[in-house]
PDB file of N, CA and C in Angstrom:
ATOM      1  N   UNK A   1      73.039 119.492 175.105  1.00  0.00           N
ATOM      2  CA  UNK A   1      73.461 118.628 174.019  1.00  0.00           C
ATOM      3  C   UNK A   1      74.830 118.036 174.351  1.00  0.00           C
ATOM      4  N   UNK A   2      75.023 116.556 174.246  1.00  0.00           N
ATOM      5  CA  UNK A   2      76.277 116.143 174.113  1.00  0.00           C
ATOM      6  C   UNK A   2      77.217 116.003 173.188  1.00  0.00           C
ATOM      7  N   UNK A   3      78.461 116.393 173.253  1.00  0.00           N
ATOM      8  CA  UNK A   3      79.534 116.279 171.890  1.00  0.00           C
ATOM      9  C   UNK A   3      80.373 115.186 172.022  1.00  0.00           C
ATOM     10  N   UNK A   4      80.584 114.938 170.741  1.00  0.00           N
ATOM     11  CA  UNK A   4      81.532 113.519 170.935  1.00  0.00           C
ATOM     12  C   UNK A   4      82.761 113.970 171.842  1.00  0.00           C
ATOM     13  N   UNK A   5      83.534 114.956 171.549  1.00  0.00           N
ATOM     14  CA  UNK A   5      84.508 115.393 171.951  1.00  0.00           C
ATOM     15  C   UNK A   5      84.300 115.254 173.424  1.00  0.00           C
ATOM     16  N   UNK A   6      83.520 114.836 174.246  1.00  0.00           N
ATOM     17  CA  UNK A   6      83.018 115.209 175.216  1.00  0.00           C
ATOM     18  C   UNK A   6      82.899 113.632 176.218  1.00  0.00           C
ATOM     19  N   UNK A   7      83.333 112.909 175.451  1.00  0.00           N
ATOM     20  CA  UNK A   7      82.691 111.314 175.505  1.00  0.00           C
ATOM     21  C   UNK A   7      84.420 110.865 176.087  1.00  0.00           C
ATOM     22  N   UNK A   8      84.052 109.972 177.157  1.00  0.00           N
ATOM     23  CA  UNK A   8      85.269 109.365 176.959  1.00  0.00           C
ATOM     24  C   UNK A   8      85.924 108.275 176.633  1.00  0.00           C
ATOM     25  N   UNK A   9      85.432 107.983 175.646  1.00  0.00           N
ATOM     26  CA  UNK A   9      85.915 106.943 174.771  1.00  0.00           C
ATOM     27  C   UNK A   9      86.287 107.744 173.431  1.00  0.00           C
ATOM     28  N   UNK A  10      86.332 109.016 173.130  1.00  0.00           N
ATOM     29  CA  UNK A  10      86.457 109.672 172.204  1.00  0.00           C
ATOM     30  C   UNK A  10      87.747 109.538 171.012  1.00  0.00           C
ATOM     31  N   UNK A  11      88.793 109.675 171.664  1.00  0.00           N
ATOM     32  CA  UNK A  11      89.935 108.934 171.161  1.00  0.00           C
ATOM     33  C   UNK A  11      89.777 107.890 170.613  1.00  0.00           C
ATOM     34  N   UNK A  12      89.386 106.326 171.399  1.00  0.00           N
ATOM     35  CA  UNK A  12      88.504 105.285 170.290  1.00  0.00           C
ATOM     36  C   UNK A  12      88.227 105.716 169.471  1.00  0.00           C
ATOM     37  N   UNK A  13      87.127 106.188 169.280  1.00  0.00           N
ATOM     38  CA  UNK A  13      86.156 106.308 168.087  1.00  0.00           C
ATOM     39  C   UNK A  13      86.860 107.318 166.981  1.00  0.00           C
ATOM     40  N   UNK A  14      88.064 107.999 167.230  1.00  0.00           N
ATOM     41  CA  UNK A  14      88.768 108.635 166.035  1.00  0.00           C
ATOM     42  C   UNK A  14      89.506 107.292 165.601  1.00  0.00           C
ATOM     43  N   UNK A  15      90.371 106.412 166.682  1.00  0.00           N
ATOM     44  CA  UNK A  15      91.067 105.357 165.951  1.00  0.00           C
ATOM     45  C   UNK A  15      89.967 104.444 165.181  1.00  0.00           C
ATOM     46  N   UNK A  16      88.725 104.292 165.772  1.00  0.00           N
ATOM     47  CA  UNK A  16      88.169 103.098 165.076  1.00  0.00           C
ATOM     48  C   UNK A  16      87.996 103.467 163.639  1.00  0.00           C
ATOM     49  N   UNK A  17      87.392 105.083 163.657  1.00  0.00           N
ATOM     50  CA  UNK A  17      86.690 105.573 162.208  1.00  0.00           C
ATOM     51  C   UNK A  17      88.247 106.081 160.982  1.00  0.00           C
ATOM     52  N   UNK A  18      89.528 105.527 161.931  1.00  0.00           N
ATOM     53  CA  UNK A  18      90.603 106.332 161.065  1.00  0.00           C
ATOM     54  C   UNK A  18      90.875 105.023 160.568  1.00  0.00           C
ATOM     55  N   UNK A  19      90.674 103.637 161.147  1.00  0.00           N
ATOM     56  CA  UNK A  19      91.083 102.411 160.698  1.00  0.00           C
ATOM     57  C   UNK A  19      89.789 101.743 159.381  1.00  0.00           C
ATOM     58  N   UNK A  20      89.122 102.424 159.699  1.00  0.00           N
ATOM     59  CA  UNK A  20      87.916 101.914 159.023  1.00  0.00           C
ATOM     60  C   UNK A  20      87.403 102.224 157.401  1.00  0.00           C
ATOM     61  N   UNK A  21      88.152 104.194 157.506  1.00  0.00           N
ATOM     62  CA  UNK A  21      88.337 104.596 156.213  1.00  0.00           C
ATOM     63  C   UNK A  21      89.660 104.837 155.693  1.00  0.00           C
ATOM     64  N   UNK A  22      90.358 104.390 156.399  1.00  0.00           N
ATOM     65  CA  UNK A  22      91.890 104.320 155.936  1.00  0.00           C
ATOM     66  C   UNK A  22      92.810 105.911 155.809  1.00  0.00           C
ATOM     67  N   UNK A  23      92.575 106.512 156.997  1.00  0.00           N
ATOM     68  CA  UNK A  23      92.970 108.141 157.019  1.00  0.00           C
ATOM     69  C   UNK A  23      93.973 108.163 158.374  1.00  0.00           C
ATOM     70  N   UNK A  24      94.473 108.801 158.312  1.00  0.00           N
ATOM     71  CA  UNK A  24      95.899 109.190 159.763  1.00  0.00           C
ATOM     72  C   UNK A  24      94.985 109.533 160.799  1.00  0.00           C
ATOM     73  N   UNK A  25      95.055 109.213 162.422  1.00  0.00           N
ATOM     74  CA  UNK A  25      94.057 109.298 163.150  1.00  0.00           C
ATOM     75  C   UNK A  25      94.204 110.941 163.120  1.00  0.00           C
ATOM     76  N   UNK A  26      94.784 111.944 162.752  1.00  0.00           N
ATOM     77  CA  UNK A  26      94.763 113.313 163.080  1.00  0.00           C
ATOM     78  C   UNK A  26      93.818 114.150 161.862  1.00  0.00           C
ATOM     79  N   UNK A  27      94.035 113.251 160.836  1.00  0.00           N
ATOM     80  CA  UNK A  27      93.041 113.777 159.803  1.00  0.00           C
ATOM     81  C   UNK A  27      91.707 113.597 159.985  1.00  0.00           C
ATOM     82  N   UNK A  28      91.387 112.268 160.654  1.00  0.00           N
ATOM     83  CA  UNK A  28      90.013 112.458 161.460  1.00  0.00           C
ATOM     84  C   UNK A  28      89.444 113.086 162.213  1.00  0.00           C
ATOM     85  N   UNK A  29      90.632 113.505 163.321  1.00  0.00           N
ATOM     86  CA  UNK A  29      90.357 114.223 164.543  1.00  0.00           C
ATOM     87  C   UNK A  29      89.938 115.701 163.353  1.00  0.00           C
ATOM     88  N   UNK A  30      90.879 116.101 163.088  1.00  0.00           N
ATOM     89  CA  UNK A  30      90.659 117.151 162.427  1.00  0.00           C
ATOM     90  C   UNK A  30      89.412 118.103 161.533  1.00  0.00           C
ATOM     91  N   UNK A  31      89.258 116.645 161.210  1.00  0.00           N
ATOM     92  CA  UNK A  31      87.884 117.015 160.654  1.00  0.00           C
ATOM     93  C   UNK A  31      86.701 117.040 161.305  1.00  0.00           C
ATOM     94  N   UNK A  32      86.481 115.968 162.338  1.00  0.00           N
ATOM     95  CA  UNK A  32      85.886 116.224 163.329  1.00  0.00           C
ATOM     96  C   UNK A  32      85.708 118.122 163.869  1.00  0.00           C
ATOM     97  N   UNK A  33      86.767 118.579 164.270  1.00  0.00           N
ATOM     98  CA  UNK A  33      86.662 119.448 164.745  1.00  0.00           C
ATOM     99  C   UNK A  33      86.643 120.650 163.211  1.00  0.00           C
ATOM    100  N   UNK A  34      86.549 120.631 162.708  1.00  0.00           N
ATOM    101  CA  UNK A  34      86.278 121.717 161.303  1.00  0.00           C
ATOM    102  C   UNK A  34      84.658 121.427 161.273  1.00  0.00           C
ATOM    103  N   UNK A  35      84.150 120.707 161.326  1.00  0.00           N
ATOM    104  CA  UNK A  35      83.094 120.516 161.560  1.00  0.00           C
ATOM    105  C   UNK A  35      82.070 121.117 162.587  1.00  0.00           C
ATOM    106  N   UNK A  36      82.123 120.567 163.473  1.00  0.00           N
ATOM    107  CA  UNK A  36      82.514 120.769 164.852  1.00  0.00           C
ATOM    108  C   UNK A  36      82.123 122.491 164.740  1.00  0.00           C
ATOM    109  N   UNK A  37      83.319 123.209 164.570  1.00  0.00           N
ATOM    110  CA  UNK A  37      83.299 125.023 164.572  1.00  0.00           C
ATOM    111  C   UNK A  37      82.647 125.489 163.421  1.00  0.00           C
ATOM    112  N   UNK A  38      82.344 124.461 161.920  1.00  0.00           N
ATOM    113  CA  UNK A  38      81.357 124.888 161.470  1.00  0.00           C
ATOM    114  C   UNK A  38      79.786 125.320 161.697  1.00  0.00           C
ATOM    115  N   UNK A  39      79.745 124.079 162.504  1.00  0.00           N
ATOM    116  CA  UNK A  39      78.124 123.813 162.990  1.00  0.00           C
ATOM    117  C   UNK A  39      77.662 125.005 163.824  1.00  0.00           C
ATOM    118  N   UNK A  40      79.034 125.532 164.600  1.00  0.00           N
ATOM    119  CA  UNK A  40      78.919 126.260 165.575  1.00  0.00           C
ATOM    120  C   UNK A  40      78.587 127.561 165.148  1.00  0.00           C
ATOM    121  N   UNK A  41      79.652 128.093 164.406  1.00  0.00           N
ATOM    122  CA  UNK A  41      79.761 129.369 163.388  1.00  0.00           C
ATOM    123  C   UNK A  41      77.869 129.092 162.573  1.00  0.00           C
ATOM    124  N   UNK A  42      77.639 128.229 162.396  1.00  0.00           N
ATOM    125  CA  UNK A  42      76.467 128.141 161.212  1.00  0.00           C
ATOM    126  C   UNK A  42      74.999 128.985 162.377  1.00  0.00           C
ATOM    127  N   UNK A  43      75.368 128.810 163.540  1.00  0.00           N
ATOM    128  CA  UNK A  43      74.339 129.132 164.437  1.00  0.00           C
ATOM    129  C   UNK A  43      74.404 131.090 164.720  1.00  0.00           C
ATOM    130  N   UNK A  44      75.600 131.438 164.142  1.00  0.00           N
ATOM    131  CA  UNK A  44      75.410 132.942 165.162  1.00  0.00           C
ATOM    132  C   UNK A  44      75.100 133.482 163.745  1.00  0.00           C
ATOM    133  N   UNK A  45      74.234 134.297 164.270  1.00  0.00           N
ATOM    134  CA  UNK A  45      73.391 135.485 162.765  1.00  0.00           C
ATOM    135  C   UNK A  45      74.627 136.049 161.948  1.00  0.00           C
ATOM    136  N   UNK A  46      76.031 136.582 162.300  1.00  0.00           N
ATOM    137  CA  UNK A  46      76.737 137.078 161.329  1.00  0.00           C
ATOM    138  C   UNK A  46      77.553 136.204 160.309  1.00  0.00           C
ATOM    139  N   UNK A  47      77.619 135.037 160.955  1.00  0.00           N
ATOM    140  CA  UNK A  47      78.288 134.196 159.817  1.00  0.00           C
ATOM    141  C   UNK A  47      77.562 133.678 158.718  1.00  0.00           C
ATOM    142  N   UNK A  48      75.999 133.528 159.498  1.00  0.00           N
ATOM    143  CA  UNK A  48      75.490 133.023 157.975  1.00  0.00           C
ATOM    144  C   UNK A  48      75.330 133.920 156.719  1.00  0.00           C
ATOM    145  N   UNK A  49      75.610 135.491 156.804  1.00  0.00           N
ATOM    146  CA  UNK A  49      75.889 135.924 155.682  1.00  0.00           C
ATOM    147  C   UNK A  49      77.123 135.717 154.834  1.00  0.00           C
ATOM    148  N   UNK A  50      78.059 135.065 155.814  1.00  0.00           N
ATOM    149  CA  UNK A  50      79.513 135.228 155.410  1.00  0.00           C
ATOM    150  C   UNK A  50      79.863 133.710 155.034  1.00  0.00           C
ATOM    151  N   UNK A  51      78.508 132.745 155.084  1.00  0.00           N
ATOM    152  CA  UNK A  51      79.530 131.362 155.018  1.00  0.00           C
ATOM    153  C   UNK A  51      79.262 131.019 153.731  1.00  0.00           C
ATOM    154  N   UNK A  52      79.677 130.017 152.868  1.00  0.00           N
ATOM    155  CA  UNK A  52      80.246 129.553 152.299  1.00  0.00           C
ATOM    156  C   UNK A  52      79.213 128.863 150.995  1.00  0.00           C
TER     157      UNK A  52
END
């Protein structure tokens, strides 16, 4: 599987999507990656008792 994070145009695509909804490019990045370690965490058997 490929991740954006992984792309190299990646940086772009935080400025394009930070200009687009009007957010600081780090609050994008950021969320990106909360995401990101959610999806991840959502996959191993002990967190899904523990998430959210």
């Amino acid at each position: 599987m490929q991740f954006l994070h992984n792309h190299e145009d990646f940086r772009f695509f935080i400025q394009e999507v930070s200009k687009q909804v009007g957010l600081e490019t780090f609050i994008v990045e950021k969320d990106y990656w909360v995401t990101f370690i959610l999806k991840k965490n959502s996959k191993i058997r002990i967190c899904r008792r523990n998430s959210f």
